[in-house]
N, C-alpha and C. Protein backbone atom coordinates (compact mmCIF):
# COMPACT_ATOMS: atom_id res chain seq x y z
N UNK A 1 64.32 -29.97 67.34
CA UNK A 1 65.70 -29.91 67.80
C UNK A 1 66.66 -29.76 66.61
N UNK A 2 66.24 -30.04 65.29
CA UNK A 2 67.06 -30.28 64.51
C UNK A 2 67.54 -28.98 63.84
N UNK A 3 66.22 -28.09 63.91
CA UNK A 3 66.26 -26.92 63.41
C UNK A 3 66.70 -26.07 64.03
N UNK A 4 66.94 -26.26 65.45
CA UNK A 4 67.76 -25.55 66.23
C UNK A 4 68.91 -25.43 66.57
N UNK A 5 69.72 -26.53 65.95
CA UNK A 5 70.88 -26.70 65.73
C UNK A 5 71.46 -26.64 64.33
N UNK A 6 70.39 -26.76 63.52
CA UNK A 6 70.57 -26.01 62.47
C UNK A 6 71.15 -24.45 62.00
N UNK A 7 69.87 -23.71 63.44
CA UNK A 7 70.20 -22.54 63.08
C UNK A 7 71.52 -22.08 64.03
N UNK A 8 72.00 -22.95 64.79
CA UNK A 8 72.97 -22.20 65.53
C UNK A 8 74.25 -22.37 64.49
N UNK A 9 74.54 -23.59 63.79
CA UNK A 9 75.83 -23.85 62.90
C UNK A 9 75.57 -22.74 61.60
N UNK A 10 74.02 -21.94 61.15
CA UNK A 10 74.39 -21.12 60.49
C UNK A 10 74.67 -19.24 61.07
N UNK A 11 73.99 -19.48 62.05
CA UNK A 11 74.73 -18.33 63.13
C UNK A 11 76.48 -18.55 63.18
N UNK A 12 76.88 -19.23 63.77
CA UNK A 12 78.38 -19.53 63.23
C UNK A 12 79.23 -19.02 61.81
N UNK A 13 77.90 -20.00 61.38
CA UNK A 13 79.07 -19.41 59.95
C UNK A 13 78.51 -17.74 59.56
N UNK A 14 77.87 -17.56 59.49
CA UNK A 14 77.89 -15.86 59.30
C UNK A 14 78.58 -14.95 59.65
N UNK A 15 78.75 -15.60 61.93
CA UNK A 15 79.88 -14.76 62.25
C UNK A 15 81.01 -14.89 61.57
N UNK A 16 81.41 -16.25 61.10
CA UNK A 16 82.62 -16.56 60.72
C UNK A 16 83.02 -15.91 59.36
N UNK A 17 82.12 -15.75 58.84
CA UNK A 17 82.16 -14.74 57.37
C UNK A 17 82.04 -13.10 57.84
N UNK A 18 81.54 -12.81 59.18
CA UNK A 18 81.77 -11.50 59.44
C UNK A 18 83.06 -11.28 60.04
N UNK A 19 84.03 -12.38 60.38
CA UNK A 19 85.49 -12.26 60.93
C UNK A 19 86.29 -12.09 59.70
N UNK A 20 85.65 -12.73 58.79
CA UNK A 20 86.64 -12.97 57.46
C UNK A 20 86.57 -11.30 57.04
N UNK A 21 84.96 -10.91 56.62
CA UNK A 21 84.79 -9.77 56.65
C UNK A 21 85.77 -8.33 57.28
N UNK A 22 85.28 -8.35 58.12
CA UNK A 22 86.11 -7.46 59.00
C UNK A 22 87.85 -7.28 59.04
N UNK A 23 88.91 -8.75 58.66
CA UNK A 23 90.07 -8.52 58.31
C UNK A 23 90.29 -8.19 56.94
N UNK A 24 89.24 -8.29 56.17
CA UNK A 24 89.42 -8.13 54.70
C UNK A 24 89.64 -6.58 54.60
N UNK A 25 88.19 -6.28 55.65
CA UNK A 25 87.97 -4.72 55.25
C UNK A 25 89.46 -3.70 55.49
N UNK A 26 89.87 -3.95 57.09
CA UNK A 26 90.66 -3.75 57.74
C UNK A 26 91.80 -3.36 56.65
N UNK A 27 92.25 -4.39 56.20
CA UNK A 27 93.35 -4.50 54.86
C UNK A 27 93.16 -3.34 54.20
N UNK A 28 92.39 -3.47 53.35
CA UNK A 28 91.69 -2.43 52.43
C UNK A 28 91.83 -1.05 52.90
N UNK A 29 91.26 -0.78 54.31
CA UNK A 29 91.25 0.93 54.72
C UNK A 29 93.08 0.80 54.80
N UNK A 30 93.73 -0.32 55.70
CA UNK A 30 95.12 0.38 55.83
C UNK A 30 95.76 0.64 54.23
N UNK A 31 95.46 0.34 53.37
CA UNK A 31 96.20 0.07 52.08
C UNK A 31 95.11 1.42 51.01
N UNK A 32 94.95 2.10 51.63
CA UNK A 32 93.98 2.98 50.75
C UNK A 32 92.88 2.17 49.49
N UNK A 33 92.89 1.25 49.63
CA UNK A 33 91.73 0.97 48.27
C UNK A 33 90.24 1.20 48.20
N UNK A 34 89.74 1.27 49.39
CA UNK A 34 88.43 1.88 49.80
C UNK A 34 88.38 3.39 50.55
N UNK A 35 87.64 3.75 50.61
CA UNK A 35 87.52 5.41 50.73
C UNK A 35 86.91 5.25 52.14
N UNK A 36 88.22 5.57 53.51
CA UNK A 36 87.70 5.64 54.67
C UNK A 36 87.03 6.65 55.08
N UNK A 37 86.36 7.66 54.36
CA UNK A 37 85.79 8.82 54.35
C UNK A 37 84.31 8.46 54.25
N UNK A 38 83.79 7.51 53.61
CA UNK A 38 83.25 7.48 52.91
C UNK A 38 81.90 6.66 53.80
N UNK A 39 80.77 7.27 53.93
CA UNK A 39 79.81 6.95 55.25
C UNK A 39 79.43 5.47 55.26
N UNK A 40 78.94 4.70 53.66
CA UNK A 40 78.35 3.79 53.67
C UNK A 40 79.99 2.95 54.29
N UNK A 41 81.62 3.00 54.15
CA UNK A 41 82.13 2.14 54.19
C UNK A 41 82.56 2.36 56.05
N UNK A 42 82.00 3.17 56.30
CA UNK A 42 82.45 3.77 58.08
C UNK A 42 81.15 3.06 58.30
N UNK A 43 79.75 2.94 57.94
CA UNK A 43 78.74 2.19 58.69
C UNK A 43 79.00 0.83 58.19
N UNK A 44 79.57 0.03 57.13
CA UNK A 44 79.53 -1.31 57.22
C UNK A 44 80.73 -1.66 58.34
N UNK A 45 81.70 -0.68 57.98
CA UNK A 45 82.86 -1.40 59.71
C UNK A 45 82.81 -1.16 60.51
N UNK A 46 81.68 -0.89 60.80
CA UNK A 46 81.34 -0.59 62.46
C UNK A 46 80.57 -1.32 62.47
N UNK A 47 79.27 -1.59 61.81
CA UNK A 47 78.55 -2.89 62.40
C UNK A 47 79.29 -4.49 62.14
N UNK A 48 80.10 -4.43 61.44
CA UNK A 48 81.42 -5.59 61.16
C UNK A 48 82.35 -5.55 62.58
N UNK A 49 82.39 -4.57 62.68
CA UNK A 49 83.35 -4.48 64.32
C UNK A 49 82.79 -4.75 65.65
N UNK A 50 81.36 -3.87 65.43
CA UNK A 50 80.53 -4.28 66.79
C UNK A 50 80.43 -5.85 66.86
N UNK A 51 80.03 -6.24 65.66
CA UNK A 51 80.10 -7.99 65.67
C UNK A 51 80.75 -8.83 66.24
N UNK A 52 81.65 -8.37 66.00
CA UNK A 52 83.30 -9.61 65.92
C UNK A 52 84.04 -9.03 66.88
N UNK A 53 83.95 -7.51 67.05
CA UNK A 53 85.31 -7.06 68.47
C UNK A 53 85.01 -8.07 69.66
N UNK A 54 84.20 -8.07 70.41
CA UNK A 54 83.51 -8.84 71.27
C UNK A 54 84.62 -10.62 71.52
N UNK A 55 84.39 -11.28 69.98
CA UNK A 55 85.07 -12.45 70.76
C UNK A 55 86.89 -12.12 70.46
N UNK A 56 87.37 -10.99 68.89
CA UNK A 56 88.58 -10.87 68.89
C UNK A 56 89.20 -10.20 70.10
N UNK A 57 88.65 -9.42 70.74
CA UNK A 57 88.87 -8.54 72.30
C UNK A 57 89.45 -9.89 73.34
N UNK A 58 88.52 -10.25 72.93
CA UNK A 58 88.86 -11.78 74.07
C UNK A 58 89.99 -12.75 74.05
N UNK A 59 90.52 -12.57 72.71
CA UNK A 59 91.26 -13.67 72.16
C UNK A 59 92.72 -13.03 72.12
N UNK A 60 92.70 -11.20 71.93
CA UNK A 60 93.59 -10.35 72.01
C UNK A 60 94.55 -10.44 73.12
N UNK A 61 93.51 -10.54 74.55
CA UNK A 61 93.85 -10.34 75.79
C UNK A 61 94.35 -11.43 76.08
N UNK A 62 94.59 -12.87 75.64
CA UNK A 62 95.41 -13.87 75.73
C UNK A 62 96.13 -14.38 74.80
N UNK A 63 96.46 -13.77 73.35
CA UNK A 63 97.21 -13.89 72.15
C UNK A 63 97.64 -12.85 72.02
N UNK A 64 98.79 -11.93 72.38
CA UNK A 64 99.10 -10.60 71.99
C UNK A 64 99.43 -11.04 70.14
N UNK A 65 99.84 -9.74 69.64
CA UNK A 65 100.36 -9.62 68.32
C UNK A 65 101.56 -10.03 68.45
N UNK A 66 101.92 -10.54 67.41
CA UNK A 66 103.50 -11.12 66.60
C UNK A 66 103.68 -9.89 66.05
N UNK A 67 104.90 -8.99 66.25
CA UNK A 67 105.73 -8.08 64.91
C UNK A 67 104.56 -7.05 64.45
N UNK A 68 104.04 -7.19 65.09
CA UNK A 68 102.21 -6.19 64.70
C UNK A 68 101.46 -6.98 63.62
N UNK A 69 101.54 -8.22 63.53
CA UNK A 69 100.31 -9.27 62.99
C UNK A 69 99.49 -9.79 63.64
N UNK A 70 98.32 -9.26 64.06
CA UNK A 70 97.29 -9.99 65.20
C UNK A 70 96.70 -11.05 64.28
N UNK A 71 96.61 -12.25 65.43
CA UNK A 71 96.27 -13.41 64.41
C UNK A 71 95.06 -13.73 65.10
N UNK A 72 94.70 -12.82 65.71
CA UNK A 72 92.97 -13.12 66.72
C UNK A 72 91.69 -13.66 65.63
N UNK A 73 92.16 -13.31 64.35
CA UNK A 73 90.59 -13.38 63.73
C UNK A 73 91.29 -14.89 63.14
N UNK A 74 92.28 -15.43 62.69
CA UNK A 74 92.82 -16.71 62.21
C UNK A 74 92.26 -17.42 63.50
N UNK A 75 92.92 -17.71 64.38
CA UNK A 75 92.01 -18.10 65.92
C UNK A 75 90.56 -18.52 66.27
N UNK A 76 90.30 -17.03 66.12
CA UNK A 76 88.95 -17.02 66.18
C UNK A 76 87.95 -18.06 65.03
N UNK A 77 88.28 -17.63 63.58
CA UNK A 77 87.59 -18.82 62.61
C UNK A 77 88.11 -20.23 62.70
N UNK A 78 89.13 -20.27 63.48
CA UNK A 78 89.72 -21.70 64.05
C UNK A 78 89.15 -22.48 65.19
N UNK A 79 88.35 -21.45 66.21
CA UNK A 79 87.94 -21.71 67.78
C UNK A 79 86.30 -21.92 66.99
N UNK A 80 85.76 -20.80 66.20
CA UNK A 80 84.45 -21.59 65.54
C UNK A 80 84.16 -22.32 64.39
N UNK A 81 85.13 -22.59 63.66
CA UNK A 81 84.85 -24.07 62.76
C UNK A 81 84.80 -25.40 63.73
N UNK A 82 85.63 -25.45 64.95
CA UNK A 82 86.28 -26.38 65.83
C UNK A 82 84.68 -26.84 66.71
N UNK A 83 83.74 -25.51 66.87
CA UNK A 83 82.89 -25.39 67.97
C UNK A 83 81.75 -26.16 66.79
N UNK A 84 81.58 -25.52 65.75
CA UNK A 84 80.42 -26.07 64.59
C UNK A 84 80.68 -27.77 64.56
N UNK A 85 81.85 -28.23 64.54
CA UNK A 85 82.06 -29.38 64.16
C UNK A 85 81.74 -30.32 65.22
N UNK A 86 82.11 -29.73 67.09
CA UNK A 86 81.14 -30.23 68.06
C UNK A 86 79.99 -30.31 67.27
N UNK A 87 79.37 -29.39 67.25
CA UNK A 87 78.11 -29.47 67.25
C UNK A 87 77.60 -30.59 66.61
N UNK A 88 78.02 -30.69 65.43
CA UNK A 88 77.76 -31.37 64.03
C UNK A 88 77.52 -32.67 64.98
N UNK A 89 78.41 -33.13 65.27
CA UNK A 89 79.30 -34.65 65.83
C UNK A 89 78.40 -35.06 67.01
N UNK A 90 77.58 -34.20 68.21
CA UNK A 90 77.68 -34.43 69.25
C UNK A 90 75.57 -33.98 69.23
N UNK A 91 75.36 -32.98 68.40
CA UNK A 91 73.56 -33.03 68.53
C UNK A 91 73.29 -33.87 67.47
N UNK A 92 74.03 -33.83 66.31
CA UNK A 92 73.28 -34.69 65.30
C UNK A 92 73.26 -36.33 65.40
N UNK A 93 74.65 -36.63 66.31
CA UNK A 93 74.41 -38.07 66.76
C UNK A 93 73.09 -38.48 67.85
N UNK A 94 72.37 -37.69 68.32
CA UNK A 94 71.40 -37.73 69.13
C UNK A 94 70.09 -37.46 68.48
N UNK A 95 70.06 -37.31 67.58
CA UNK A 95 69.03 -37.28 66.54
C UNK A 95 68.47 -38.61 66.31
């Protein structure tokens, strides 16, 4: 059991580094510093997007944007640090 809750809090954080990911990248293509042309950086944000659109889609459709600042992915690493820390608190006390 232990290892299974192990592996779900590091499933978490990966996504949560692929949310971080994905607004970083985002930045970068709008601001020209990476080459949106460029195949290897069109296949890492798409499998960065397929990832993460899924729960930011979700979070979109009940948080619109501020002034055109979507704060879905702030949220989002907010809704799963919040969910890891269940976890932490609530399987490991049953251990």
């Amino acid at each position: 059991m232990h290892s299974v809750v192990s592996l779900v809090l590091l499933l978490l954080k990966l996504w949560s580094l692929c949310i971080i990911a994905v607004a970083v990248m985002s930045w970068l293509l709008a601001f020209g510093v990476i080459n949106a042309h460029s195949q290897a950086v069109r296949t890492i944000h798409e499998v960065l997007f397929r990832l993460t659109d899924p729960l930011l889609r979700l979070i979109r459709r009940v948080v619109p944007s501020v002034a055109g600042m979507d704060f879905s992915p702030v949220i989002a690493l907010i809704a799963l640090w919040f969910l890891s820390q269940l976890i932490r608190e609530y399987a490991f006390a049953l251990l």
